[in-house]
Protein backbone atom coordinates (compact mmCIF):
# COMPACT_ATOMS: atom_id res chain seq x y z
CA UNK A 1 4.15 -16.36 -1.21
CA UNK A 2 1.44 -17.10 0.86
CA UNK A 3 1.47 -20.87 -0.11
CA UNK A 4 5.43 -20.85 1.00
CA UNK A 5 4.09 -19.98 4.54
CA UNK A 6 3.78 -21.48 7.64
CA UNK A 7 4.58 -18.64 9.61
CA UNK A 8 1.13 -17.52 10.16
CA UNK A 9 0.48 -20.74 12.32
CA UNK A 10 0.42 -20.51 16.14
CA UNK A 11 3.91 -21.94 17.40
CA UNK A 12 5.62 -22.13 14.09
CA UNK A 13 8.33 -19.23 14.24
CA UNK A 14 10.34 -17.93 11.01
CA UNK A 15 13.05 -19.78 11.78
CA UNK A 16 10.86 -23.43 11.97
CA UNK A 17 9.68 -21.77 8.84
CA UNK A 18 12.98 -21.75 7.23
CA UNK A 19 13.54 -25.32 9.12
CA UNK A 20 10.18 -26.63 6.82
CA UNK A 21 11.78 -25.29 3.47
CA UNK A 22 15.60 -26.45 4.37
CA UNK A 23 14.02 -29.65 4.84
CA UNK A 24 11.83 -30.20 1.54
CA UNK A 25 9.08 -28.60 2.64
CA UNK A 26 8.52 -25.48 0.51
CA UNK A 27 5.09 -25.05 0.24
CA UNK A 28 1.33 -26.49 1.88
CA UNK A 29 0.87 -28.92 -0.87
CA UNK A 30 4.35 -30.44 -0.18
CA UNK A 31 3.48 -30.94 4.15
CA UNK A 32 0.30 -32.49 2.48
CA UNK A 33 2.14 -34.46 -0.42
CA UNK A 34 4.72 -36.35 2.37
CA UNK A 35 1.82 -36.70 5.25
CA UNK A 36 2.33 -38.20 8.23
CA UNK A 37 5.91 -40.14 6.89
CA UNK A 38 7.15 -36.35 7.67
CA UNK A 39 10.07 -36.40 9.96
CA UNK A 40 7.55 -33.80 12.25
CA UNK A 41 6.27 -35.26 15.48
CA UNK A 42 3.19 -36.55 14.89
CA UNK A 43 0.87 -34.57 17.26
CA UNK A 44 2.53 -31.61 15.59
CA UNK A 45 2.29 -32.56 11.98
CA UNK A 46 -1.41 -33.10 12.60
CA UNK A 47 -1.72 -29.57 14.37
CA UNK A 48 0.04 -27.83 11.32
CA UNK A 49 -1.92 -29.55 8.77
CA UNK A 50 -5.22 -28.73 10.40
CA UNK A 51 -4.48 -25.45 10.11
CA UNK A 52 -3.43 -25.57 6.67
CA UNK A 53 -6.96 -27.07 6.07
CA UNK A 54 -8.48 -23.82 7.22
CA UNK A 55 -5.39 -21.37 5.59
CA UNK A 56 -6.50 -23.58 1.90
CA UNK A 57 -10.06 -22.45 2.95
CA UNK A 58 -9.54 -19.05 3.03
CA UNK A 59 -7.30 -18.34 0.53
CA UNK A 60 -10.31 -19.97 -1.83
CA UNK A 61 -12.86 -17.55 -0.62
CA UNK A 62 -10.07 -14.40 -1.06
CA UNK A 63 -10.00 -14.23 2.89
CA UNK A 64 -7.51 -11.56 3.27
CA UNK A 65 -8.02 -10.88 7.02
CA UNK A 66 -7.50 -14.47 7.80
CA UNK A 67 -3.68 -14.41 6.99
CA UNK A 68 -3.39 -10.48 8.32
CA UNK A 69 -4.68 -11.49 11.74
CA UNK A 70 -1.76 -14.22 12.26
CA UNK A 71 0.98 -12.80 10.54
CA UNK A 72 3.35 -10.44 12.18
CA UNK A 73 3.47 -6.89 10.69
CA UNK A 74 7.05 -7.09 9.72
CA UNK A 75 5.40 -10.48 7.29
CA UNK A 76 2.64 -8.86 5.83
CA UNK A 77 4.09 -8.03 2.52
CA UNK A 78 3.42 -12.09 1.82
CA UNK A 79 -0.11 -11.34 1.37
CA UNK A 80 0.58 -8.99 -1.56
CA UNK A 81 0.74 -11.50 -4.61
CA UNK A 82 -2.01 -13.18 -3.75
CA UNK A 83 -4.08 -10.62 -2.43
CA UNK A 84 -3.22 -7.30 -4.93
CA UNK A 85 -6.25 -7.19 -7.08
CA UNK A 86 -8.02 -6.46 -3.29
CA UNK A 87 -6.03 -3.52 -3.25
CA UNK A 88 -7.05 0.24 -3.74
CA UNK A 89 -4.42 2.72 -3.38
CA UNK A 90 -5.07 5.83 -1.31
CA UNK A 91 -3.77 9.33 -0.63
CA UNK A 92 -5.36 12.41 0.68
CA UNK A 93 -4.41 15.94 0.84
CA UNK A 94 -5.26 18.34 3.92
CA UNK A 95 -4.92 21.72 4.92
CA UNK A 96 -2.03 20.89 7.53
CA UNK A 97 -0.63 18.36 9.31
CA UNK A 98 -2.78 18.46 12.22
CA UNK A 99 -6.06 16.29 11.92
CA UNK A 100 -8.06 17.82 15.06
CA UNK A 101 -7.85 21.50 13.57
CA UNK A 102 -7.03 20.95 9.70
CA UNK A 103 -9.02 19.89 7.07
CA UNK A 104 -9.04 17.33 4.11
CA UNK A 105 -8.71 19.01 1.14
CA UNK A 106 -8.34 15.76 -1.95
CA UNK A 107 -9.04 12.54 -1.38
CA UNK A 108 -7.09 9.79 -4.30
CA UNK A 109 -8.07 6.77 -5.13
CA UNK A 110 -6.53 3.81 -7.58
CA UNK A 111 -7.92 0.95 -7.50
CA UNK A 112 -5.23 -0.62 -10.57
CA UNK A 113 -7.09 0.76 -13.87
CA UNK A 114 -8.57 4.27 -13.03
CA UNK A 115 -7.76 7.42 -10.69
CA UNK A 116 -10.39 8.76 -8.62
CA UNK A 117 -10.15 12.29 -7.34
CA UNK A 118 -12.95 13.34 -4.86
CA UNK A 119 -11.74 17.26 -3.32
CA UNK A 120 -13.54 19.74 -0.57
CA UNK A 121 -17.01 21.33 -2.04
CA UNK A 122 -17.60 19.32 -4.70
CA UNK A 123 -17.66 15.47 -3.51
CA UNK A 124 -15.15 14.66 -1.29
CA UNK A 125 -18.10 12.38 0.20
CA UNK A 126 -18.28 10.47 -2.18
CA UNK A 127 -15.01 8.71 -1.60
CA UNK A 128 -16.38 7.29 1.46
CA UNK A 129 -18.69 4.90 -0.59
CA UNK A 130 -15.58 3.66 -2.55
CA UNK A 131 -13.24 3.17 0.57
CA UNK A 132 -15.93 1.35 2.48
CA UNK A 133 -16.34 -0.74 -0.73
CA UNK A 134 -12.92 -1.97 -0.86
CA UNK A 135 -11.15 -2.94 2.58
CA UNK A 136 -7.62 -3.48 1.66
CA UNK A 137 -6.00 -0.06 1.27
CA UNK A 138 -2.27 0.89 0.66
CA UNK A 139 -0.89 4.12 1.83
CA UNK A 140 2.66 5.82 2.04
CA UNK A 141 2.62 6.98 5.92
CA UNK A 142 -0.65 6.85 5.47
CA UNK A 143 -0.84 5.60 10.00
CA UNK A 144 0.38 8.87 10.44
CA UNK A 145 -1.29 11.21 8.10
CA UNK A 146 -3.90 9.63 5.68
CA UNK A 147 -5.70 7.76 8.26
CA UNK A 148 -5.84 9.68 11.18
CA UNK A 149 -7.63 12.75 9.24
CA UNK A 150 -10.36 9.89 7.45
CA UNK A 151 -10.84 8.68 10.84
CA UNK A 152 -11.57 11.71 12.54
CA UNK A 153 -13.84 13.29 9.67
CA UNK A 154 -15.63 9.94 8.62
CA UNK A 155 -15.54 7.63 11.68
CA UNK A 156 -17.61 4.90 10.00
CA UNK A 157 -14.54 3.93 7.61
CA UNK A 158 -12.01 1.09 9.00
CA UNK A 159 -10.16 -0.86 6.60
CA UNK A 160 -10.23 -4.62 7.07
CA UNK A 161 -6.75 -4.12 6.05
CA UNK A 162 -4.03 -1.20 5.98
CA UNK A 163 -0.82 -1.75 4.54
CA UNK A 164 1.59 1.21 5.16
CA UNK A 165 4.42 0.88 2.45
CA UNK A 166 6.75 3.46 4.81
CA UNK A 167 6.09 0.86 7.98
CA UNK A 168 6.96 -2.04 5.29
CA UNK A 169 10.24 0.02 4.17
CA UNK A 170 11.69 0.36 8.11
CA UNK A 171 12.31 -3.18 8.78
CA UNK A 172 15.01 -3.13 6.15
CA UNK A 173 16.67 -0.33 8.57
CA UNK A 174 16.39 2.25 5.53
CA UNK A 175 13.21 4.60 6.45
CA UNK A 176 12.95 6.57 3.25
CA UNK A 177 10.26 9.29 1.50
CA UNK A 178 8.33 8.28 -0.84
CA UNK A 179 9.90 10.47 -3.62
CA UNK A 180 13.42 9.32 -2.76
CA UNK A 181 12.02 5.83 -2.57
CA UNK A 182 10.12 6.11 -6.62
CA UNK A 183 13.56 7.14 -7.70
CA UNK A 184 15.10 4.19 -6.25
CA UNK A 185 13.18 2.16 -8.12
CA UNK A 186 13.27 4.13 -11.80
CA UNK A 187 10.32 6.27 -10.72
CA UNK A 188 10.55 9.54 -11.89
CA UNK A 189 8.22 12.61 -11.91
CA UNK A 190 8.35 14.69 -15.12
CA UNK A 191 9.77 18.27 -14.20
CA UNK A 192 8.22 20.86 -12.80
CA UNK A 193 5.79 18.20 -11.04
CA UNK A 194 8.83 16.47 -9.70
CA UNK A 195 9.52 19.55 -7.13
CA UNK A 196 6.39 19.50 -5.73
CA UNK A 197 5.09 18.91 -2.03
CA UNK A 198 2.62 18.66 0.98
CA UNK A 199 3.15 22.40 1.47
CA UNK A 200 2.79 22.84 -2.49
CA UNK A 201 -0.61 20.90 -2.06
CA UNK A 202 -1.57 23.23 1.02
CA UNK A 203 -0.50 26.14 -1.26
CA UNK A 204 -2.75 25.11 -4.15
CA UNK A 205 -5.63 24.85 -1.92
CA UNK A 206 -5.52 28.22 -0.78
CA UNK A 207 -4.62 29.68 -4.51
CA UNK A 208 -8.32 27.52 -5.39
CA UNK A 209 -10.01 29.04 -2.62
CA UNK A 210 -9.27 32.64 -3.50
CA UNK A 211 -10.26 31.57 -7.09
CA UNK A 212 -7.34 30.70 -9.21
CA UNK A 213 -9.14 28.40 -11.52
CA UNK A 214 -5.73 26.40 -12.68
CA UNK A 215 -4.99 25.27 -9.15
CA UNK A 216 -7.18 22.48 -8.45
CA UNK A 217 -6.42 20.92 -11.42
CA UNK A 218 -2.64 21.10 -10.78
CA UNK A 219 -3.25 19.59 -6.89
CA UNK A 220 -5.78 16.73 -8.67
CA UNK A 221 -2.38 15.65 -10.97
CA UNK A 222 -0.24 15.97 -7.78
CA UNK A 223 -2.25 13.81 -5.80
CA UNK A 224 -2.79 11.50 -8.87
CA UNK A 225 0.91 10.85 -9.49
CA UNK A 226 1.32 9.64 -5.94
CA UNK A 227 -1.71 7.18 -5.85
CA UNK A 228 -0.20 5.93 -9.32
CA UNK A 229 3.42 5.17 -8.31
CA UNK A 230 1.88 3.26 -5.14
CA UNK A 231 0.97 0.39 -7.31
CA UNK A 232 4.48 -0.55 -8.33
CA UNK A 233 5.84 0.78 -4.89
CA UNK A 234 3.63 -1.96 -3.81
CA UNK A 235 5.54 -4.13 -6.30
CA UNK A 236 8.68 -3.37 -5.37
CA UNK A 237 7.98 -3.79 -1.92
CA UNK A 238 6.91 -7.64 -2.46
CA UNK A 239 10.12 -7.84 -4.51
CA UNK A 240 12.41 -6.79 -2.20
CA UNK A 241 11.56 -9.33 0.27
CA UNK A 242 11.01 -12.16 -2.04
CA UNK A 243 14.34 -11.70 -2.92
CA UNK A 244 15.80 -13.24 0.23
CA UNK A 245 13.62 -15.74 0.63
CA UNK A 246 14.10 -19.31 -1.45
CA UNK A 247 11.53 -18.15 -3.85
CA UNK A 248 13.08 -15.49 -5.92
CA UNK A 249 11.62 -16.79 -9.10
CA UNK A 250 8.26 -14.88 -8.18
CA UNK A 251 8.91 -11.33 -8.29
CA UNK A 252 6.16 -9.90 -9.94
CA UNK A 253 6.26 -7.85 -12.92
CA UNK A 254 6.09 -3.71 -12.92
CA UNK A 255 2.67 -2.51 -14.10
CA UNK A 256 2.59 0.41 -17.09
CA UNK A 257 1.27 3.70 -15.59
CA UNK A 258 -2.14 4.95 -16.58
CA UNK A 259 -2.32 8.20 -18.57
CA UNK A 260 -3.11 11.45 -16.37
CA UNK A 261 -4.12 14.59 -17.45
CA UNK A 262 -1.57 16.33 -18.82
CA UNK A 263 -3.18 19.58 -19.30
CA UNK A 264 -1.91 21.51 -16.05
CA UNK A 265 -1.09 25.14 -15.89
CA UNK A 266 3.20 23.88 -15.96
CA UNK A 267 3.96 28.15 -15.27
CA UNK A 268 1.47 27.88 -11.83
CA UNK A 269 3.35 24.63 -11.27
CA UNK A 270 7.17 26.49 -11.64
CA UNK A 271 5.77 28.96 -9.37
CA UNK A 272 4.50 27.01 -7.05
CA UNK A 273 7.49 24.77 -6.32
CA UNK A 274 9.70 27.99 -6.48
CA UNK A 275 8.15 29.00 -3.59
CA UNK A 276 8.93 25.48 -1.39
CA UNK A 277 12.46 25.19 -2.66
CA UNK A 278 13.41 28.41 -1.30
CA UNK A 279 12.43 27.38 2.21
């Protein structure tokens, strides 16, 4: 999608953008194909294609910054196509909801082909290494939670770029979770994983702390099947909005989901979610 855009250019609004592709103009290499017999004026032909010079540029060298810094937020999902291999997808679990007095607890990572988990007195900081590795991170309210607690308890992290799937999912006017959003979508969470929650997570902690030696395991899968279903979340994301756009025919595909450990105690997990339901 991010050939299809002229958005990101200074002065060129989405609706000039939807002027350019009305008018023939679908894509960099056609502004470049016509040249200057474009119907454009010419001082602002030559202004556009400059930039595209520099846009060409950076989408060789994988410049990913370049397109977030002049697109508005509402556009970034354009950068996803190109861009998705950049991605690593990141959750964390804590010990509340308050970063100043509570504490991180597991720290996710999925970078596409493996899951990472990284938890509290073992090597949680090791994650950091990872995270400052890869710059483009993708989070489910992850402005509100995920990276307000990273920032306060490793200040040297800062993505080059964060894209928040829940800030992606308001402009459509339809603000959802993320478990009502997977099922949207033909995501679904095998039972009794399925009932399962931020207080569940803060739960498990404390069952690990006073020694239950099943519980950490059974948080690990927790977090593990949200960093998963953030991939084709992702997906779906890009989808939707391709979909109105003129350039339908390149949705991307769903990606298979990566085998997790499957070896949880299921009666600690019944319990467990028992416990949240009845609240």
């Amino acid at each position: 999608m991010i050939t299809h855009t002229f958005a990101h250019i200074p002065g060129v609004s989405i609706m000039a953008e939807s002027f350019l592709w009305n008018r023939g103009i679908r894509n960099w290499d056609d502004l470049f194909r016509i040249g200057p017999r474009i119907w454009l004026p010419r001082r602002l032909y030559l202004r556009i294609a400059e930039e595209l010079t520099l846009s060409q540029e950076a989408l060789s060298k994988g410049d990913l910054s370049y397109f977030t810094n002049r697109l508005a937020p509402k556009l970034y999902w354009r950068v996803i196509r190109e861009f998705q291999k950049q991605a690593i997808y990141l959750d964390i679990e804590a010990t509340g909801l308050n970063p100043a007095i509570d504490k991180i607890t597991v720290i996710g990572i999925y970078d596409g082909k493996e899951v990472r988990s990284f938890y509290r007195g073992k090597n949680l900081e090791e994650a950091t290494a990872i995270l400052q590795a890869n710059r483009f991170w993708v989070t489910y309210m992850g402005s509100y939670f995920d990276l307000p607690f990273l920032k306060l308890n490793f200040p040297q992290l800062s993505p080059e770029f964060h894209l928040d799937l829940h800030a992606l999912s308001r402009y459509d006017g339809q603000p959802v979770s993320l478990k009502s959003l997977e099922k949207k979508i033909g995501i679904y969470r095998e039972e009794p994983l399925c009932y399962l929650n931020g207080s569940s997570a803060v739960e498990l902690w404390q069952k690990h702390q006073n020694g239950d030696s099943c519980a950490m395991k059974l948080l690990l899968r927790y977090n593990g099947e949200d960093i998963i279903n953030l991939e084709n979340l992702l997906i779906y994301t890009y989808n939707y909005y391709i979909r109105r756009t003129p350039f339908a025919q390149e949705m991307l595909p769903f990606k298979n989901r990566p085998p997790l450990d499957d070896s949880y105690d299921r009666e600690l997990a019944w319990e467990v979610s028992r416990l949240y339901q009845r609240q």
